[in-house]
Protein backbone atom coordinates (compact mmCIF):
# COMPACT_ATOMS: atom_id res chain seq x y z
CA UNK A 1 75.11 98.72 110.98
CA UNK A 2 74.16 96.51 108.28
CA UNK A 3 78.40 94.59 107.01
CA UNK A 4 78.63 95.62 103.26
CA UNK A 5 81.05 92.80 102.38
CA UNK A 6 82.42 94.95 99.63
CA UNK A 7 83.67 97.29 102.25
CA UNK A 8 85.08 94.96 104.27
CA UNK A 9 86.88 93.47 101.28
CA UNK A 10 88.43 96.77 100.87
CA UNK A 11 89.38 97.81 104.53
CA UNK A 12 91.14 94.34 104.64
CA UNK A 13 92.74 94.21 101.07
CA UNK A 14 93.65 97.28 100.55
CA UNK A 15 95.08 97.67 104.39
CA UNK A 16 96.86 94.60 103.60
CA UNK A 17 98.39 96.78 100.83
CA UNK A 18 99.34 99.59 101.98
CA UNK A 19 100.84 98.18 104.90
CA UNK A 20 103.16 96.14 102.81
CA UNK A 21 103.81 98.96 100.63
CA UNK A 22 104.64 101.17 103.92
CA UNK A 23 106.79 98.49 105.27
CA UNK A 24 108.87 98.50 101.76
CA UNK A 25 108.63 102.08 101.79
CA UNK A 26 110.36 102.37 105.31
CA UNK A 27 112.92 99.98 104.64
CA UNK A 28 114.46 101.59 101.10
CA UNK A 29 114.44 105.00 102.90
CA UNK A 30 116.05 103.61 105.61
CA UNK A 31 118.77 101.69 103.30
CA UNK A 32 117.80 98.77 105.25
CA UNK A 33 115.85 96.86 102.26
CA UNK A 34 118.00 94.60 100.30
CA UNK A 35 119.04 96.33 97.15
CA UNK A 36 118.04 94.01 94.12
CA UNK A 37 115.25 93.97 91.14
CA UNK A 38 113.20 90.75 92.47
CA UNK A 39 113.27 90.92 96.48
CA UNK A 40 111.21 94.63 95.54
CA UNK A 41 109.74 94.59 92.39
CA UNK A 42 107.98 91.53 93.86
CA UNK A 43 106.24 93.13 97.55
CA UNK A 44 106.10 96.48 95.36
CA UNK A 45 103.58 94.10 92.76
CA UNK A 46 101.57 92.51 95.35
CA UNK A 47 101.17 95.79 97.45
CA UNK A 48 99.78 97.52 94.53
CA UNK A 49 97.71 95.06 93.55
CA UNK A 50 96.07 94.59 97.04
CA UNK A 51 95.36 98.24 97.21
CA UNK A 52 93.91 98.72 93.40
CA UNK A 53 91.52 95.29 94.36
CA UNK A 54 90.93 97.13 97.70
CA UNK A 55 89.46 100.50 95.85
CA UNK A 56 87.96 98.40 93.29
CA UNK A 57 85.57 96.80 95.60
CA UNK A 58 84.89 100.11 97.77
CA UNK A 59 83.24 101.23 94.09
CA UNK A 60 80.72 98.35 94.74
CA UNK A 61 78.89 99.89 97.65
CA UNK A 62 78.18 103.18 95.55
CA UNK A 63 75.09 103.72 94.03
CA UNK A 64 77.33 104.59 91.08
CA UNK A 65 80.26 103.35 90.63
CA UNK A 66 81.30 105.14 87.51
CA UNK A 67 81.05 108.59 89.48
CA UNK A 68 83.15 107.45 91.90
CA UNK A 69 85.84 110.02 90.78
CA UNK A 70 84.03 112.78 91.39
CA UNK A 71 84.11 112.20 95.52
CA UNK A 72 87.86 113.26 94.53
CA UNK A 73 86.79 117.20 94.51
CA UNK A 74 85.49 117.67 98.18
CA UNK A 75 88.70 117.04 99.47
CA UNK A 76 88.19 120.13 101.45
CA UNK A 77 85.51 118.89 103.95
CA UNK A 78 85.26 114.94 103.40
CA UNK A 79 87.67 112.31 104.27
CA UNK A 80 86.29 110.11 101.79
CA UNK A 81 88.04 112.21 98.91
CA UNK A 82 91.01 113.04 100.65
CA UNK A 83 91.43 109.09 100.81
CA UNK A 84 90.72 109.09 97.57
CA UNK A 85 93.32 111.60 96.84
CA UNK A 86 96.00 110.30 98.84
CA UNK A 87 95.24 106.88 97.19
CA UNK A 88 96.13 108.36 93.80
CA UNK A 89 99.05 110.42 95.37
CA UNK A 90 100.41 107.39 96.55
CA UNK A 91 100.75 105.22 92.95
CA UNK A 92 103.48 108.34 92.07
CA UNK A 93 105.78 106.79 94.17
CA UNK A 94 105.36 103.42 92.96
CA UNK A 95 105.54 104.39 89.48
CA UNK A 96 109.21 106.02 90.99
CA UNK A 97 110.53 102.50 92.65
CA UNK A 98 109.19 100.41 89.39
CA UNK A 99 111.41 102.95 86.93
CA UNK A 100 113.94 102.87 89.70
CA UNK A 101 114.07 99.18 89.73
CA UNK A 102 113.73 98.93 85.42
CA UNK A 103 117.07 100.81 85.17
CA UNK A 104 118.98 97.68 86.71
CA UNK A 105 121.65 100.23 88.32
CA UNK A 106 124.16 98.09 89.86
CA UNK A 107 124.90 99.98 92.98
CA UNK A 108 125.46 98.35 96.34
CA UNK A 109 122.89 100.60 97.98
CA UNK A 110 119.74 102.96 97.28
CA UNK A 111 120.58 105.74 95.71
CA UNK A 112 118.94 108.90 97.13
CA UNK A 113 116.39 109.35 94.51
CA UNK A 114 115.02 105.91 95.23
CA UNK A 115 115.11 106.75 99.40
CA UNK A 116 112.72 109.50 98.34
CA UNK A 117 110.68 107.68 96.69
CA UNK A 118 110.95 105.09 99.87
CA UNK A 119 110.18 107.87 102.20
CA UNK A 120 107.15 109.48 100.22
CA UNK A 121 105.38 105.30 99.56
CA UNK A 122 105.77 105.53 103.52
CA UNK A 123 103.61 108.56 104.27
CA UNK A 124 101.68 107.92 101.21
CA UNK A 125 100.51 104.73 102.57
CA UNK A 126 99.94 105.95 106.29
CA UNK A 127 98.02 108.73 105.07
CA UNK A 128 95.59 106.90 102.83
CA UNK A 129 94.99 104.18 106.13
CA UNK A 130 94.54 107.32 108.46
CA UNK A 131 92.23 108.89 106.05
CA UNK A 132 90.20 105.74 105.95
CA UNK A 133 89.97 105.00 109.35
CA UNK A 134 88.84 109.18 110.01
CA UNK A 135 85.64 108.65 107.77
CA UNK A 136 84.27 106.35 110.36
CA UNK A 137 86.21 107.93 113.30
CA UNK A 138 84.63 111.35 112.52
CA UNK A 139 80.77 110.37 112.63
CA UNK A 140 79.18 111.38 115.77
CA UNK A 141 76.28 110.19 115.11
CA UNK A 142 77.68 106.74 115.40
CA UNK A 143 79.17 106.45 119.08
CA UNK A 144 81.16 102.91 118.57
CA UNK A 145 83.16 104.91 115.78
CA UNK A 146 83.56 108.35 117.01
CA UNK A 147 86.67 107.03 119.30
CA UNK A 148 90.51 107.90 119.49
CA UNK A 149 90.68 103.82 119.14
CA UNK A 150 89.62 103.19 115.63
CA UNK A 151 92.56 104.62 113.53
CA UNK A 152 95.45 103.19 116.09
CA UNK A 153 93.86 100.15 114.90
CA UNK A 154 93.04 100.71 111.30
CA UNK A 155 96.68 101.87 111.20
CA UNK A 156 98.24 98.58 113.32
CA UNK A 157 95.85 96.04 111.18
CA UNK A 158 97.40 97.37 108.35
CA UNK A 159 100.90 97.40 109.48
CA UNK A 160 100.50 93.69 110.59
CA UNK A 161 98.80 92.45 107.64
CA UNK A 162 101.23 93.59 105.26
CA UNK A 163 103.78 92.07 107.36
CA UNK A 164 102.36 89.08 107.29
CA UNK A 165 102.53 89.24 103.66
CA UNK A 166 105.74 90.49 103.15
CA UNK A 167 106.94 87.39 105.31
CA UNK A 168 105.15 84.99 103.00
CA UNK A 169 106.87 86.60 99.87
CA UNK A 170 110.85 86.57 101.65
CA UNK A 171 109.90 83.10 102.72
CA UNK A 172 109.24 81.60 99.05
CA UNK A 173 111.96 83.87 97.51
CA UNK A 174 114.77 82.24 100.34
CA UNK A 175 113.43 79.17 98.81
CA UNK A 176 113.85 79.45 95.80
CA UNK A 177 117.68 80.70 96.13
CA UNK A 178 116.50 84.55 94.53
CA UNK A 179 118.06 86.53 96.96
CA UNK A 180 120.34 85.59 100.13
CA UNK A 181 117.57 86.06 102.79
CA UNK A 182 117.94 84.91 106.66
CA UNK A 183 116.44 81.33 107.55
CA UNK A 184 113.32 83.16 107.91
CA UNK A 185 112.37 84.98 105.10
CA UNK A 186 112.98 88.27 106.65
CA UNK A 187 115.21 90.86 107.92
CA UNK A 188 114.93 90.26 111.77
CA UNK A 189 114.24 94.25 111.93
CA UNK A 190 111.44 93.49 109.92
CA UNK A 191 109.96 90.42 111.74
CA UNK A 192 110.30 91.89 115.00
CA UNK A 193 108.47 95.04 113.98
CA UNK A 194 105.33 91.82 112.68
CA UNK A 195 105.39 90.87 116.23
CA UNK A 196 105.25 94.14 117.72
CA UNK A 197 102.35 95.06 115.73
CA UNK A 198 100.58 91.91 116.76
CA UNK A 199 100.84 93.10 120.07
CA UNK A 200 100.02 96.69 119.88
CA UNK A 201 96.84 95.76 117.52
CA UNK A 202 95.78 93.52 120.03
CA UNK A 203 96.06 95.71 123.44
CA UNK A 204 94.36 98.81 120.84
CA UNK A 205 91.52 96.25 120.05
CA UNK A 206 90.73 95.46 123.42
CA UNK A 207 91.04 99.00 124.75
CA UNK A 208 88.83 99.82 121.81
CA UNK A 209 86.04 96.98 122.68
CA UNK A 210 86.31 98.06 126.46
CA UNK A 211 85.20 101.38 125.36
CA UNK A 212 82.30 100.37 123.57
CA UNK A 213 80.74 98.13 125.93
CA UNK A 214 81.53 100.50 128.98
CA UNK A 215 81.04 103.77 127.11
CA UNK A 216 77.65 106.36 128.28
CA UNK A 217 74.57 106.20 125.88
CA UNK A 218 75.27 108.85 123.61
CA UNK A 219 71.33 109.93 123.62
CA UNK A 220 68.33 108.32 124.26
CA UNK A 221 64.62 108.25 123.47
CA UNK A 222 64.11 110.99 125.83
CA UNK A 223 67.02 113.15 125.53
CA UNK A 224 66.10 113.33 121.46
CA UNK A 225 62.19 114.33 122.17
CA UNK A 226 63.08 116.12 125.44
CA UNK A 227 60.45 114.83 127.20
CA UNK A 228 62.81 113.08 129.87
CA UNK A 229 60.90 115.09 132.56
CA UNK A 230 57.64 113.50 132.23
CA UNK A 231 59.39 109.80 132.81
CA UNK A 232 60.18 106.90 130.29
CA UNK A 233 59.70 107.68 126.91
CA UNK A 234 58.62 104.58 124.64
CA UNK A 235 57.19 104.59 120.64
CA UNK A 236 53.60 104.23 120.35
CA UNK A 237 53.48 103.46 117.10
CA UNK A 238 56.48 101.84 114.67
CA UNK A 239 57.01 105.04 111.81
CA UNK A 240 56.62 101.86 109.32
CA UNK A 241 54.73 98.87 109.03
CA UNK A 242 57.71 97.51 106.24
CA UNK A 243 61.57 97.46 106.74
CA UNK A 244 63.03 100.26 104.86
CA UNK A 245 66.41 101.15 104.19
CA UNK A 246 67.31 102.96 107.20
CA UNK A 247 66.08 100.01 109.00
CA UNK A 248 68.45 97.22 107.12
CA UNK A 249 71.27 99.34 106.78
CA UNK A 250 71.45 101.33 110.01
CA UNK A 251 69.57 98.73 112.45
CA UNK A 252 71.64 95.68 112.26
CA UNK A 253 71.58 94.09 115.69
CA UNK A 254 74.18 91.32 116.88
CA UNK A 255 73.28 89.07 119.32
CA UNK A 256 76.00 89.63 122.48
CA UNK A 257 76.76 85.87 122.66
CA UNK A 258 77.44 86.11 118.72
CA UNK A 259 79.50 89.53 119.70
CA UNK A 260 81.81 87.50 121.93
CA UNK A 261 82.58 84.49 120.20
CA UNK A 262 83.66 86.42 116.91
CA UNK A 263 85.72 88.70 119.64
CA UNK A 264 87.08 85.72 120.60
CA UNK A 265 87.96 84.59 116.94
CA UNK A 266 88.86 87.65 115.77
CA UNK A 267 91.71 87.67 118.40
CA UNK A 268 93.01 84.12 118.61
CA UNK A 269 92.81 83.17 114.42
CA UNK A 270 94.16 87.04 113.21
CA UNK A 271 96.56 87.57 116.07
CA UNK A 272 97.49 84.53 118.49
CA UNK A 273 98.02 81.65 116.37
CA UNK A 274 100.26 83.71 113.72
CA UNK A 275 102.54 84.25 116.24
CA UNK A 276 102.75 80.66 117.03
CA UNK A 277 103.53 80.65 113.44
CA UNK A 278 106.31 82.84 113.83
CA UNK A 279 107.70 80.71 116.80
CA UNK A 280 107.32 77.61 114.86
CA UNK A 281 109.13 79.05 111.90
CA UNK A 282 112.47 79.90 114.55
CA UNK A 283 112.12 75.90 115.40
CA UNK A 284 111.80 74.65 112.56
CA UNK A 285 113.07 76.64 109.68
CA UNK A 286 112.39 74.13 106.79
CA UNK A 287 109.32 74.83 107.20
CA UNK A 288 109.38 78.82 106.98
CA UNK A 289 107.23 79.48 104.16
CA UNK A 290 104.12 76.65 105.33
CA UNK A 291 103.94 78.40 108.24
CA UNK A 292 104.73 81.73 107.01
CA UNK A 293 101.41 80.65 104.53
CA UNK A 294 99.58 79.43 107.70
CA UNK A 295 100.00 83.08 109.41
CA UNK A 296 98.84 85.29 106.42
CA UNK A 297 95.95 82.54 105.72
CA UNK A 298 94.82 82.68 109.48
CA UNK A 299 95.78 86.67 110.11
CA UNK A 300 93.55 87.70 107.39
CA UNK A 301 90.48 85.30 108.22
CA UNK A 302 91.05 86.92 111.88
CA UNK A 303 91.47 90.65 110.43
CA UNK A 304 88.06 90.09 108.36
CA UNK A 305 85.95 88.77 111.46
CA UNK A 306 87.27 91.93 113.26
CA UNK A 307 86.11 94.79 110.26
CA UNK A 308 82.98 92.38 109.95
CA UNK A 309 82.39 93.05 113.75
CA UNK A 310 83.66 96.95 113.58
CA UNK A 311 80.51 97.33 111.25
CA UNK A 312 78.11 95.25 112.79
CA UNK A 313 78.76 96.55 116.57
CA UNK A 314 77.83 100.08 115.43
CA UNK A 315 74.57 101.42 115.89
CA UNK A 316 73.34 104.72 114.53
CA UNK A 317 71.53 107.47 116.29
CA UNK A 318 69.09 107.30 113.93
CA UNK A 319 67.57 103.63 115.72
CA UNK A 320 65.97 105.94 118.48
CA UNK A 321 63.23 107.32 115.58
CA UNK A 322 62.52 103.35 114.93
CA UNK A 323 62.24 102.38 118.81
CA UNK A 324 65.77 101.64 120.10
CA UNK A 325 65.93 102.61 124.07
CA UNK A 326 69.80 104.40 123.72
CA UNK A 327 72.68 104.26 121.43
């Protein structure tokens, strides 16, 4: 299919979001967050401003925008408006933390109210991702989506890119003498969980390529006329003379070379060299938040080749009426 970059801006910026705001949300409802105005109130910011530039840009792919709300009523049948449901949902708790964190309470840990709070930005967050990733994951009628491999990794992407993030902000805040942070800008919990995502999102990602490229046709030319019996069934005449929509949008083809080499990219710029990053930063801790700037620059060029890739690889059922052999 045909990469709508306003899509893509939102499946990485608002991912990017809500993982950091899931991250946060885990570690006040675990008590394990350090209790203080500026070390939240500044990831709680960011996280919500990722996500509200995320849905923003998802508006630009409508045919109008300014009826985007009403996708919010079929949250019955369509995972499109029960995102956009448990995107709304999911500001209550961040209204919560923000009143929480205005009332300057000087307790040593989070009270329960605020764990709540914590506990509800967590599923909030996980439950917008997942409902993103189902309104691909759920079309049958385009096979390189309809896997159990594409919201693992919608889910992982986000988790590691709001890592990422979250590492950038403790890094600059442990410089700046804010808060009492560790050398490197993190709780080790916290960095360790950055790592283990890395490494999860990448085994999903190949697991979810391998699929793909190894996967049966889902139908062919002669399984959708049902003429397979009389031999090889080929177009004798294109249905148009003139691209058409259908044909731009739902007949993108990517060279295999071109495949590859973004693979390739996708892999080594969003996943490997962060974590060289990360090992750098543990040598050299002066230079924490460079590097921890490095990762989140690199991670997200990485992330965006991959969700430019997720869109182009797909082909839709639909190319057999316009002369494609299978899909």
């Amino acid at each position: 299919m045909h990469p709508a970059l306003s899509v893509i801006f939102f499946t990485t910026l608002s991912g990017a979001g809500y993982g950091l705001l899931a991250l946060l949300g885990a570690g006040i409802a675990l008590g394990w967050w350090p209790r203080g105005f500026w070390p939240t109130a500044a990831p709680l910011a960011l996280g919500t401003v990722l996500v509200s530039i995320g849905l923003l840009a998802s508006t630009a792919h409508l045919g109008q925008p300014l009826r985007a709300w009403r996708a919010l009523s079929q949250w019955r049948s369509s995972w499109l408006s029960r995102e956009g449901v448990a995107s709304v949902l999911t500001y209550l708790p961040v209204l919560a933390l923000f009143t929480g964190l205005l009332s300057r309470a000087e307790t040593p840990h989070w009270p329960l109210p605020l764990r709540v709070a914590g506990a509800l930005l967590l599923l909030g967050a996980i439950a917008t991702v997942f409902c993103t990733a189902r309104i691909y994951s759920s079309l049958r009628t385009i096979p390189a989506w309809h896997n159990a491999w594409v919201a693992p990794a919608y889910l992982l992407f986000a988790a590691y890119s709001g890592g990422l993030w979250l590492w950038l902000l403790g890094a600059l805040q442990q410089r700046s003498d804010a808060i009492e942070w560790n050398h490197l800008g993190l709780p080790p919990w916290l960095l360790a969980g950055v790592v283990l995502c890395a490494m999860l999102a990448t085994l999903v990602k190949l697991l979810y390529w391998r699929h793909i490229d190894t996967a049966a046709p889902l139908a062919s030319a002669e399984s959708a006329t049902g003429l397979g019996g009389f031999g090889t069934v080929s177009a004798f005449e294109r249905p148009h003379t003139e691209q058409n929509y259908i044909t731009k949008e739902m007949g993108f083809v990517l060279a295999r070379r071109h495949s590859t080499q973004l693979r390739v990219f996708g892999l080594v710029a969003g996943l490997g060299l962060p974590l060289l990053c990360i090992i750098a930063a543990i040598t050299w801790l002066s230079l924490t938040p460079a590097l921890a700037l490095l990762a989140l620059l690199l991670g997200s060029l990485g992330i965006f080749a991959e969700r430019w890739l997720f869109f182009a690889e797909a082909r839709h059922v639909v190319n057999l009426y316009y002369g494609a052999p299978r899909i």
